[in-house]
C-alpha atoms as a PDB file:
ATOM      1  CA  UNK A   1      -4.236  13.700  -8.937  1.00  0.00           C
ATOM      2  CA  UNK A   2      -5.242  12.977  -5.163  1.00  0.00           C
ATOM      3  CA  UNK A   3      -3.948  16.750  -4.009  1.00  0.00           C
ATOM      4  CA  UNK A   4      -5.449  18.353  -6.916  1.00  0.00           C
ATOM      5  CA  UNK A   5      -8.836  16.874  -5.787  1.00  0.00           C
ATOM      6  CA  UNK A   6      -8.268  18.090  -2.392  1.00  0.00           C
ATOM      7  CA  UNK A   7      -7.697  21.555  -3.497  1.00  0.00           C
ATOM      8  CA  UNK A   8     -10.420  21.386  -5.166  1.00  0.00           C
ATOM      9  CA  UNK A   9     -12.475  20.514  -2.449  1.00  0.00           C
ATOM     10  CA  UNK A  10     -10.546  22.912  -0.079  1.00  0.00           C
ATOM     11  CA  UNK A  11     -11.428  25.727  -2.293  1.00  0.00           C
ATOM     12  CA  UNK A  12     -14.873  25.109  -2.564  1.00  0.00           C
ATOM     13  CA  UNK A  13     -15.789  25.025   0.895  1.00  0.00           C
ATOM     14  CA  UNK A  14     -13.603  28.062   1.409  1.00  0.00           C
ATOM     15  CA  UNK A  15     -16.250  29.605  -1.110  1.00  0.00           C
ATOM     16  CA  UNK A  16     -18.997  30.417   1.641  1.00  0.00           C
ATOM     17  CA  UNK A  17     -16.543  31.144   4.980  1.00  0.00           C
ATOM     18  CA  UNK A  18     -14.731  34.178   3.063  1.00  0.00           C
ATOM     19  CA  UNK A  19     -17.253  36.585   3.572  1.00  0.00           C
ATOM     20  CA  UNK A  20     -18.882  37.127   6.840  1.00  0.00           C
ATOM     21  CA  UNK A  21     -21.632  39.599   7.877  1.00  0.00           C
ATOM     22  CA  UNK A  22     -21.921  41.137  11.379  1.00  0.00           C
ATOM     23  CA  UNK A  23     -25.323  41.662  12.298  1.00  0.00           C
ATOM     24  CA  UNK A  24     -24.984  42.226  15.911  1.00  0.00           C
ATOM     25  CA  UNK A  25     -26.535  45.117  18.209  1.00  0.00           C
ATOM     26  CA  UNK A  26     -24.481  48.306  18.484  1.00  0.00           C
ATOM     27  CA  UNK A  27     -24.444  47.844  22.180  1.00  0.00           C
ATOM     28  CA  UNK A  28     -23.635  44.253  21.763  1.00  0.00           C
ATOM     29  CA  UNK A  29     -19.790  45.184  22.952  1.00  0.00           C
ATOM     30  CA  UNK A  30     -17.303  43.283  20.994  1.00  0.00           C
ATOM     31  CA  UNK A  31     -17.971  39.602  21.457  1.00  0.00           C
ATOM     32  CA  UNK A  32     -19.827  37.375  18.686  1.00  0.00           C
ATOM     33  CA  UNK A  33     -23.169  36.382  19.837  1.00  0.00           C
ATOM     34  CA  UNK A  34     -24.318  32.712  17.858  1.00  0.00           C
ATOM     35  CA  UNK A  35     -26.198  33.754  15.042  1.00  0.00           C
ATOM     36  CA  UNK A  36     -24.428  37.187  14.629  1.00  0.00           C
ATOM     37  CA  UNK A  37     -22.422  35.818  11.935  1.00  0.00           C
ATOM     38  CA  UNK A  38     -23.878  35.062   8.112  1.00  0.00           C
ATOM     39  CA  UNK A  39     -21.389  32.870   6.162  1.00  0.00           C
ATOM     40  CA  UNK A  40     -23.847  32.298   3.386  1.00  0.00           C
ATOM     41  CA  UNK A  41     -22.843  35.244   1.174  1.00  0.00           C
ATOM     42  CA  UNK A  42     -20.857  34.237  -1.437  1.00  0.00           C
ATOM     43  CA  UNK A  43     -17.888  37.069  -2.862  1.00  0.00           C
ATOM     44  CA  UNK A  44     -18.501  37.132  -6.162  1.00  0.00           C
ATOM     45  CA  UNK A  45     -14.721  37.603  -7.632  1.00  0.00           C
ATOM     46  CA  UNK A  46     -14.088  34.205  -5.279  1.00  0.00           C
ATOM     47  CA  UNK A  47     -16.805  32.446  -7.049  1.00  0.00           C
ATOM     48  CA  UNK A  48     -15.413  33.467 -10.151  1.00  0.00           C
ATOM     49  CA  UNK A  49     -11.991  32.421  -9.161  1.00  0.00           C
ATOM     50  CA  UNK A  50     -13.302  28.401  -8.414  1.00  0.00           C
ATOM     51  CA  UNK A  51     -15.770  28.052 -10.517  1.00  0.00           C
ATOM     52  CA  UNK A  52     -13.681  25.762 -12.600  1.00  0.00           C
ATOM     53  CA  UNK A  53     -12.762  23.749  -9.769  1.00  0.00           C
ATOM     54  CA  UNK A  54     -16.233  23.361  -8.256  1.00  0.00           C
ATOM     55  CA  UNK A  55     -17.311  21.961 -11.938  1.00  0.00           C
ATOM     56  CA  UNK A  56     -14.140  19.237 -11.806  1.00  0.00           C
ATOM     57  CA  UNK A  57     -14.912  18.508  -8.027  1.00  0.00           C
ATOM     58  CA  UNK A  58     -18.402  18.046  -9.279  1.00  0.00           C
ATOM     59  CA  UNK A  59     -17.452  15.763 -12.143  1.00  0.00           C
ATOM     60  CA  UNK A  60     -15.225  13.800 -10.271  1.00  0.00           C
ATOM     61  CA  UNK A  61     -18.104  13.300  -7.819  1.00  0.00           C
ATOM     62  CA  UNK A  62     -19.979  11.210 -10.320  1.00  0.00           C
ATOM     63  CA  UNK A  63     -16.953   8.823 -11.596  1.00  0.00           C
ATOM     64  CA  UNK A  64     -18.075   5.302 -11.775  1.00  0.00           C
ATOM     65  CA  UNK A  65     -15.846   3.541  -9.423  1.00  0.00           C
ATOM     66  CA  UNK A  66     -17.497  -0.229  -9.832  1.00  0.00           C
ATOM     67  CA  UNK A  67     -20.808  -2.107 -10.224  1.00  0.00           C
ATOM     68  CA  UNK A  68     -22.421  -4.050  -7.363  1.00  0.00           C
ATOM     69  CA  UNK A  69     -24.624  -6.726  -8.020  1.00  0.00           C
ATOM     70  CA  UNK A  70     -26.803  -5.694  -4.763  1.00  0.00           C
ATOM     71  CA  UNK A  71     -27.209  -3.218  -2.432  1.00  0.00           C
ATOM     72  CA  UNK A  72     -25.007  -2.984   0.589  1.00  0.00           C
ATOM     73  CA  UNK A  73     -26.015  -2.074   3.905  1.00  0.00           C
ATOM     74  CA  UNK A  74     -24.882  -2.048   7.589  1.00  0.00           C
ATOM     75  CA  UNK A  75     -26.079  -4.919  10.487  1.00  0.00           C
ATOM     76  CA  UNK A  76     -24.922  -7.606  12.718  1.00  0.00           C
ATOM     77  CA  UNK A  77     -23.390  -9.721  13.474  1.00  0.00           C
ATOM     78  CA  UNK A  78     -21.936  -9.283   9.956  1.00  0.00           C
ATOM     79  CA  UNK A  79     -23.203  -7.347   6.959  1.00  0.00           C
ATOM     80  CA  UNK A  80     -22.533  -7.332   3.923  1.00  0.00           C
ATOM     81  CA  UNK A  81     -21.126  -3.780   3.729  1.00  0.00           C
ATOM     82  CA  UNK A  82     -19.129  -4.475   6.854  1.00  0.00           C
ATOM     83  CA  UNK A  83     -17.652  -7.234   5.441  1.00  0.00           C
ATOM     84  CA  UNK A  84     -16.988  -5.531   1.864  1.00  0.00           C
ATOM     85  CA  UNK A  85     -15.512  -2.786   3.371  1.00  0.00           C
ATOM     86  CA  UNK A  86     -13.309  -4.624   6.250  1.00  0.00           C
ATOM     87  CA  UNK A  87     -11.804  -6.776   2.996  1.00  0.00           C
ATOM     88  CA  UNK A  88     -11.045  -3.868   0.771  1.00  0.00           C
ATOM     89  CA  UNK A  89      -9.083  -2.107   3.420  1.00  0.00           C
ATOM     90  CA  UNK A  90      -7.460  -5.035   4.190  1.00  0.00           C
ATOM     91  CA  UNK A  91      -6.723  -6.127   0.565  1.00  0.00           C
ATOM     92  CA  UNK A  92      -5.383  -2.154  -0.164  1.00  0.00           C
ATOM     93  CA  UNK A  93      -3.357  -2.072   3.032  1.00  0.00           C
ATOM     94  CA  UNK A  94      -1.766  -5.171   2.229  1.00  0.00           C
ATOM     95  CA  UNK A  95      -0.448  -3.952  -0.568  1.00  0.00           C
ATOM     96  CA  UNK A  96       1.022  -0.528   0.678  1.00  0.00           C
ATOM     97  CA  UNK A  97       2.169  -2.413   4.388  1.00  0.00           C
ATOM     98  CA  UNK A  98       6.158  -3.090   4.557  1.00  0.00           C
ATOM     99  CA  UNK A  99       6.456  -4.479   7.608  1.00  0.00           C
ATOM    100  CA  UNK A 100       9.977  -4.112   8.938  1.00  0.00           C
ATOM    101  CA  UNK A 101       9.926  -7.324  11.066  1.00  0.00           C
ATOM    102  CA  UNK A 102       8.290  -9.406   7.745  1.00  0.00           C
ATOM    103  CA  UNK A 103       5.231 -10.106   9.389  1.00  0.00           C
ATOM    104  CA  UNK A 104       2.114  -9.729   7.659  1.00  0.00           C
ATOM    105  CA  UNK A 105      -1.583  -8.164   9.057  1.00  0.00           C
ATOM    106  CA  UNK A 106      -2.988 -10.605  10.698  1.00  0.00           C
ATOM    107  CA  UNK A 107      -7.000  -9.658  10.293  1.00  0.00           C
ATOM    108  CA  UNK A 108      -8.785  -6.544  10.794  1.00  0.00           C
ATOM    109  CA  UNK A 109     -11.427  -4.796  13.220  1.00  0.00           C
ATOM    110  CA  UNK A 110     -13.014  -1.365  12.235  1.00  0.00           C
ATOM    111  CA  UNK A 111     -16.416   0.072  13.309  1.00  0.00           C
ATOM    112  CA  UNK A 112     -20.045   0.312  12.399  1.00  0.00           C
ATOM    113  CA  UNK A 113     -20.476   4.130  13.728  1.00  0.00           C
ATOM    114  CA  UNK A 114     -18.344   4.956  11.001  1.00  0.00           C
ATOM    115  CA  UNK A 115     -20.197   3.785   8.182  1.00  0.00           C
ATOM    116  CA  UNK A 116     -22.318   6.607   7.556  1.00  0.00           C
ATOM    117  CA  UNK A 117     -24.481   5.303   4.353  1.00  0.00           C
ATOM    118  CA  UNK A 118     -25.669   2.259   2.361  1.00  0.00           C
ATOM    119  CA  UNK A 119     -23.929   1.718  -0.886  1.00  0.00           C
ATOM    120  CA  UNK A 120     -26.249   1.208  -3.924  1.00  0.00           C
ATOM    121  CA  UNK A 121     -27.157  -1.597  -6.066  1.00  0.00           C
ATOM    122  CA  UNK A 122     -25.756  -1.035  -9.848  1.00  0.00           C
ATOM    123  CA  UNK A 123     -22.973   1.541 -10.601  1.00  0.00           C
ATOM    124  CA  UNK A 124     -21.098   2.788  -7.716  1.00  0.00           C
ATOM    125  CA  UNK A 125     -19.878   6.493  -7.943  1.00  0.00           C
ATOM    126  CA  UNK A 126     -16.944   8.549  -6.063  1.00  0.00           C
ATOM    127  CA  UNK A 127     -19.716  10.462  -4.295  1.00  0.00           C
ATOM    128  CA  UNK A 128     -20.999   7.118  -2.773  1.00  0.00           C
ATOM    129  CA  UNK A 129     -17.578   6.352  -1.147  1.00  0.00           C
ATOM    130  CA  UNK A 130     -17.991  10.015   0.437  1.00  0.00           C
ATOM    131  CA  UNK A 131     -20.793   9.527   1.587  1.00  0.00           C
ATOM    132  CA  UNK A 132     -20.350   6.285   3.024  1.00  0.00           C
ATOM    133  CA  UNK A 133     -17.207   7.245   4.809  1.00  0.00           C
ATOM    134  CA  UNK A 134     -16.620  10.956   5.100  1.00  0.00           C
ATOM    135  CA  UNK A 135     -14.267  10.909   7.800  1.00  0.00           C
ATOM    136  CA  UNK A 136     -10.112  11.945   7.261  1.00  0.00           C
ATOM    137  CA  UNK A 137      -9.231   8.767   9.179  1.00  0.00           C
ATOM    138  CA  UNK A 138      -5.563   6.842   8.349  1.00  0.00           C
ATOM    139  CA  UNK A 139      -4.880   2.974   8.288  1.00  0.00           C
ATOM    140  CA  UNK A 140      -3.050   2.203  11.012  1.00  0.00           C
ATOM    141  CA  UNK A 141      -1.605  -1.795  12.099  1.00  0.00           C
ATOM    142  CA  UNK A 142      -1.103  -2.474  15.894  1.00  0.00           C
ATOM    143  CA  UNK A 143       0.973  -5.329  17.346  1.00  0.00           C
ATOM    144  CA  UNK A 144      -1.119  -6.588  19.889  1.00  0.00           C
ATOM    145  CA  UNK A 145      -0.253  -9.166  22.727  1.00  0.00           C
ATOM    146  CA  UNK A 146      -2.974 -12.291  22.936  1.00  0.00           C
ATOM    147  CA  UNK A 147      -3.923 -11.032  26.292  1.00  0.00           C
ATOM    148  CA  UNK A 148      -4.799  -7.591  24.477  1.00  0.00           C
ATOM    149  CA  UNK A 149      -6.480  -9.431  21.771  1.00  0.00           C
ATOM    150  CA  UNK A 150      -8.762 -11.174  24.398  1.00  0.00           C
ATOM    151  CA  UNK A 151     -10.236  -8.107  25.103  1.00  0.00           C
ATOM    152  CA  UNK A 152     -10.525  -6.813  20.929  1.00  0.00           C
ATOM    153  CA  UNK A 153     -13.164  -9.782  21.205  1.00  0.00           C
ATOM    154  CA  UNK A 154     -15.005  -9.114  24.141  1.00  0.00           C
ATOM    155  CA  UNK A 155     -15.624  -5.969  23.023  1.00  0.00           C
ATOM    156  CA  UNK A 156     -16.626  -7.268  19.532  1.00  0.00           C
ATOM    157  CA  UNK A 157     -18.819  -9.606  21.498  1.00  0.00           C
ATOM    158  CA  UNK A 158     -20.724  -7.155  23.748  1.00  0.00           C
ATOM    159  CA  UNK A 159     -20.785  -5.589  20.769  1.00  0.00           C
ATOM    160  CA  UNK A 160     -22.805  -8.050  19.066  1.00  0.00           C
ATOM    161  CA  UNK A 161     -20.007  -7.924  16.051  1.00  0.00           C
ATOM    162  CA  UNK A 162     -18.612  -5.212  14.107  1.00  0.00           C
ATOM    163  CA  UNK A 163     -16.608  -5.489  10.615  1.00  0.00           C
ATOM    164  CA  UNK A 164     -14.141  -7.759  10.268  1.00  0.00           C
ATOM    165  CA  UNK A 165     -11.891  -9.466   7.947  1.00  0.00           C
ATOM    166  CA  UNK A 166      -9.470 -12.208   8.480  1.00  0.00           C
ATOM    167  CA  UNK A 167     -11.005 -13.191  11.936  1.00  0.00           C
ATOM    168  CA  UNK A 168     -13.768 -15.950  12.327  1.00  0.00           C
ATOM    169  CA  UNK A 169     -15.843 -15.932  15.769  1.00  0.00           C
ATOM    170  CA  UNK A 170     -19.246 -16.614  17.365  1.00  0.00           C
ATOM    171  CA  UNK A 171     -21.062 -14.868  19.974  1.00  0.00           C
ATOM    172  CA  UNK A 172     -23.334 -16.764  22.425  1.00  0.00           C
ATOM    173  CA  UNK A 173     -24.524 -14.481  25.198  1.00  0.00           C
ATOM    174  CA  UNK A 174     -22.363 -11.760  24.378  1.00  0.00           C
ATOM    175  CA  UNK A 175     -19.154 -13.705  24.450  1.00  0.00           C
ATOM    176  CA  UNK A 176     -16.954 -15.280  22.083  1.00  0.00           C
ATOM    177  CA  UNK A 177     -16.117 -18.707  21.124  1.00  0.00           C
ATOM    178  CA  UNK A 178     -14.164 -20.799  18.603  1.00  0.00           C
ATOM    179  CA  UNK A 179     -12.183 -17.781  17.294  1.00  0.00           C
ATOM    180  CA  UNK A 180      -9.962 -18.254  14.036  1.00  0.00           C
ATOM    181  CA  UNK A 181      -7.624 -15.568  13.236  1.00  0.00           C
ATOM    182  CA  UNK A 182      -6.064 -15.953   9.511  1.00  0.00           C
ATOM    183  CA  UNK A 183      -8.183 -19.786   9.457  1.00  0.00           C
ATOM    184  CA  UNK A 184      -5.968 -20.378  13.085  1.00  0.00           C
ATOM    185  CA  UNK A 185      -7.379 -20.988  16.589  1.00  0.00           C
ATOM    186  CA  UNK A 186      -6.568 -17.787  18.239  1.00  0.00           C
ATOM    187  CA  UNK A 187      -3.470 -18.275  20.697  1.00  0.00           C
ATOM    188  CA  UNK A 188      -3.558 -15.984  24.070  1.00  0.00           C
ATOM    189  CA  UNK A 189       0.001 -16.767  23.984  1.00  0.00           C
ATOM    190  CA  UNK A 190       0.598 -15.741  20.750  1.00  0.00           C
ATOM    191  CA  UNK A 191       1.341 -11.925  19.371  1.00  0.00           C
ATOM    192  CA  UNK A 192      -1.323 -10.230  16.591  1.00  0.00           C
ATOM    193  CA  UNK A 193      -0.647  -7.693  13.724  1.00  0.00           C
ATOM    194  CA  UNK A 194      -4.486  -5.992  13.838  1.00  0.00           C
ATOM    195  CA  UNK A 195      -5.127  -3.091  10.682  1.00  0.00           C
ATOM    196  CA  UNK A 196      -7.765  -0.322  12.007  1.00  0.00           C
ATOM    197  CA  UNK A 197      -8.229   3.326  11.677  1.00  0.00           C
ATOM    198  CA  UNK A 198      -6.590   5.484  13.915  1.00  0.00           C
ATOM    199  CA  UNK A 199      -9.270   6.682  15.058  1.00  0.00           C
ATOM    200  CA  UNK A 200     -10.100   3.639  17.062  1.00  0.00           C
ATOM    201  CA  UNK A 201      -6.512   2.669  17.572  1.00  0.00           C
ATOM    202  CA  UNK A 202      -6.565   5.960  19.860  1.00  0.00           C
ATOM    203  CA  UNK A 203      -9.616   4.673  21.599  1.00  0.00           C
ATOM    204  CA  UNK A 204     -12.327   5.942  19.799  1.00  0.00           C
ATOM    205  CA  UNK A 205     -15.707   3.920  20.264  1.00  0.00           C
ATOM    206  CA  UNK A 206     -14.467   3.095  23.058  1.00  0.00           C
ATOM    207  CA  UNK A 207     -11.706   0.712  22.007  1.00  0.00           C
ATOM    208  CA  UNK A 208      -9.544   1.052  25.180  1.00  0.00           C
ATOM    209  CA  UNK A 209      -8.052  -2.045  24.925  1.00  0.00           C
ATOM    210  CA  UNK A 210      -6.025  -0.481  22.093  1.00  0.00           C
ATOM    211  CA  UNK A 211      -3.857   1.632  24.536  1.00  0.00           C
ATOM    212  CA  UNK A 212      -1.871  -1.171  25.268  1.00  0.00           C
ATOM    213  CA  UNK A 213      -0.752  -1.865  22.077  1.00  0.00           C
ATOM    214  CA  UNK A 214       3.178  -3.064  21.443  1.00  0.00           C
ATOM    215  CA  UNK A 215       3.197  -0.586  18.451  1.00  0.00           C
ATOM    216  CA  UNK A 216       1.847   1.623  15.968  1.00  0.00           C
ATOM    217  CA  UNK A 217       2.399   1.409  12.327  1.00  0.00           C
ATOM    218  CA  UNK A 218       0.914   4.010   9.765  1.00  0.00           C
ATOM    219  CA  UNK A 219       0.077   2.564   6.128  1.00  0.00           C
ATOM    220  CA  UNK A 220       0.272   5.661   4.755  1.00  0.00           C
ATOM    221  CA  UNK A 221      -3.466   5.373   3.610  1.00  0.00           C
ATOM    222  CA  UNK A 222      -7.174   6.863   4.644  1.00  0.00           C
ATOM    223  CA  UNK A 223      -9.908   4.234   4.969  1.00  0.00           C
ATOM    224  CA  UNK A 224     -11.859   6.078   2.466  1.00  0.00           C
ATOM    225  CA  UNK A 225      -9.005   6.080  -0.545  1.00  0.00           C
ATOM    226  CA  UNK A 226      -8.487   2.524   0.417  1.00  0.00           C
ATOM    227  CA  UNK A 227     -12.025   1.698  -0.269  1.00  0.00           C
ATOM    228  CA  UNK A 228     -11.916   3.869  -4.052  1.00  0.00           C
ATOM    229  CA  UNK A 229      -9.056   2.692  -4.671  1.00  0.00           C
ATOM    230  CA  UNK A 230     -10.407  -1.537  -4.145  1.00  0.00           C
ATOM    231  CA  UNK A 231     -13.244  -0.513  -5.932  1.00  0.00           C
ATOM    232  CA  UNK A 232     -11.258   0.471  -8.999  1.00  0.00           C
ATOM    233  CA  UNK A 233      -9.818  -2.586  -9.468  1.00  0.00           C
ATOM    234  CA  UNK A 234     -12.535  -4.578  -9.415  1.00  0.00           C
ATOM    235  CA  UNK A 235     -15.300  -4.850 -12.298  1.00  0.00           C
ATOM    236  CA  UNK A 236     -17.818  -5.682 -10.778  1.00  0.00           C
ATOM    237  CA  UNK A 237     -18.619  -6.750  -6.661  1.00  0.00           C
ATOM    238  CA  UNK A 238     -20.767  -9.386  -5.233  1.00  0.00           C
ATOM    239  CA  UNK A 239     -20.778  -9.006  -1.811  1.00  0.00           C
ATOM    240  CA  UNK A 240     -21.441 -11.851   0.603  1.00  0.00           C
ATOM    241  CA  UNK A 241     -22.145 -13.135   4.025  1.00  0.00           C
ATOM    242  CA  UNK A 242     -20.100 -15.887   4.852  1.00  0.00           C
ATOM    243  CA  UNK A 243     -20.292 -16.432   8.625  1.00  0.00           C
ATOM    244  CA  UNK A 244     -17.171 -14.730   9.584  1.00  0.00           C
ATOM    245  CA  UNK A 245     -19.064 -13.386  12.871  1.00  0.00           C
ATOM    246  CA  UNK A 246     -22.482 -15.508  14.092  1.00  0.00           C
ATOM    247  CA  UNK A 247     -24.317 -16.040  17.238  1.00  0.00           C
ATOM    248  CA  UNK A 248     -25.589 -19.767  18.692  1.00  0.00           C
END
């Protein structure tokens, strides 16, 4: 079902980059200039051909995934969408994670930058998710030394927090204190199993920290099906604050 979506989506973007118009000077030699080139014109035997998939892309656009009691938006220290969306990935990756050593995810750390939209109050559609997250990024868990860990929260910290799950901090003056990992005191001396999107794990948003990592596991799952697929299980949401990231 999932590939047959994405060929449906492939196809309909290929729609309007099959066709191109030169419009360039005749002594304009043989280099593109920007603007020279008009993808807008649609071929009319290609719309033809995916019509039928544009209308199923369209439909599936508008499934009902869930219900949410509220609206959910992004902010800090914590947010309710931050926190919604840190737990579903967790919850999802959980389930498709086989650790070969037997050691579970510890918590997990993603980003604000890449939560791209709100998520509405009452019925929840695919589009939403899309919208929300539109990005091809995996689910990846790192084994992370304490030491490495350290800096995971500093960064959080100057960050003035960012979505979690599994981890319980504050922040006083941009640094951390009384940190819980899986209800724990965090232990420098003590190794971390961290889910995030690969993405970051490869420093992006400036998550250096990540390069020294002890490994890299893939879960075999994007952030975004993660968060459809949650959503599917569940009835109905409520999301919540509940203090997993405050400041003094």
């Amino acid at each position: 079902m999932k590939n047959q979506f994405w060929f449906c989506l492939f196809l309909c973007g290929f729609l309007f980059s099959c066709k191109a118009s030169y419009t360039g000077n005749a002594d304009s030699s043989n280099f593109y200039k920007p603007g020279e080139l008009n993808f807008t014109v649609a071929d009319s035997q290609m719309l033809l051909t995916i019509s039928p998939y544009q209308e199923k892309l369209n439909k599936s656009m508008m499934d009902v995934l869930t219900f949410s009691v509220q609206s959910m938006e992004k902010a800090q220290p914590e947010s309710m969408l931050g926190n919604f969306v840190a737990d579903a990935c967790l919850a999802m990756a959980v389930k498709n994670y086989s650790p070969s050593d037997a050691k579970g995810i510890d918590f997990c750390v993603l980003n604000n930058g890449g939560l791209r939209s709100s998520l509405p109050q009452g019925n929840i559609t695919r589009k939403n998710v899309f919208e929300l997250m539109p990005f091809e990024n995996e689910l990846v868990v790192l084994t992370l030394q304490g030491s490495t860990v350290t800096g995971l929260l500093k960064y959080i910290s100057e960050k003035g927090g960012v979505p979690v799950a599994n981890l319980k901090m504050k922040i006083a003056d941009s640094t951390y204190r009384d940190v819980f990992i899986n209800d724990k005191n965090f232990e420098t001396t003590n190794n971390y199993k961290v889910l995030t999107s690969d993405y970051l794990a490869y420093g992006g948003d400036a998550m250096d920290m990540f390069s020294e990592k002890v490994s890299m596991e893939f879960v075999n799952l994007k952030v975004r099906d993660a968060i459809i697929d949650y959503m599917e299980l569940q009835d109905t949401l409520i999301p919540k604050l509940d203090g997993r990231i405050s400041k003094y």
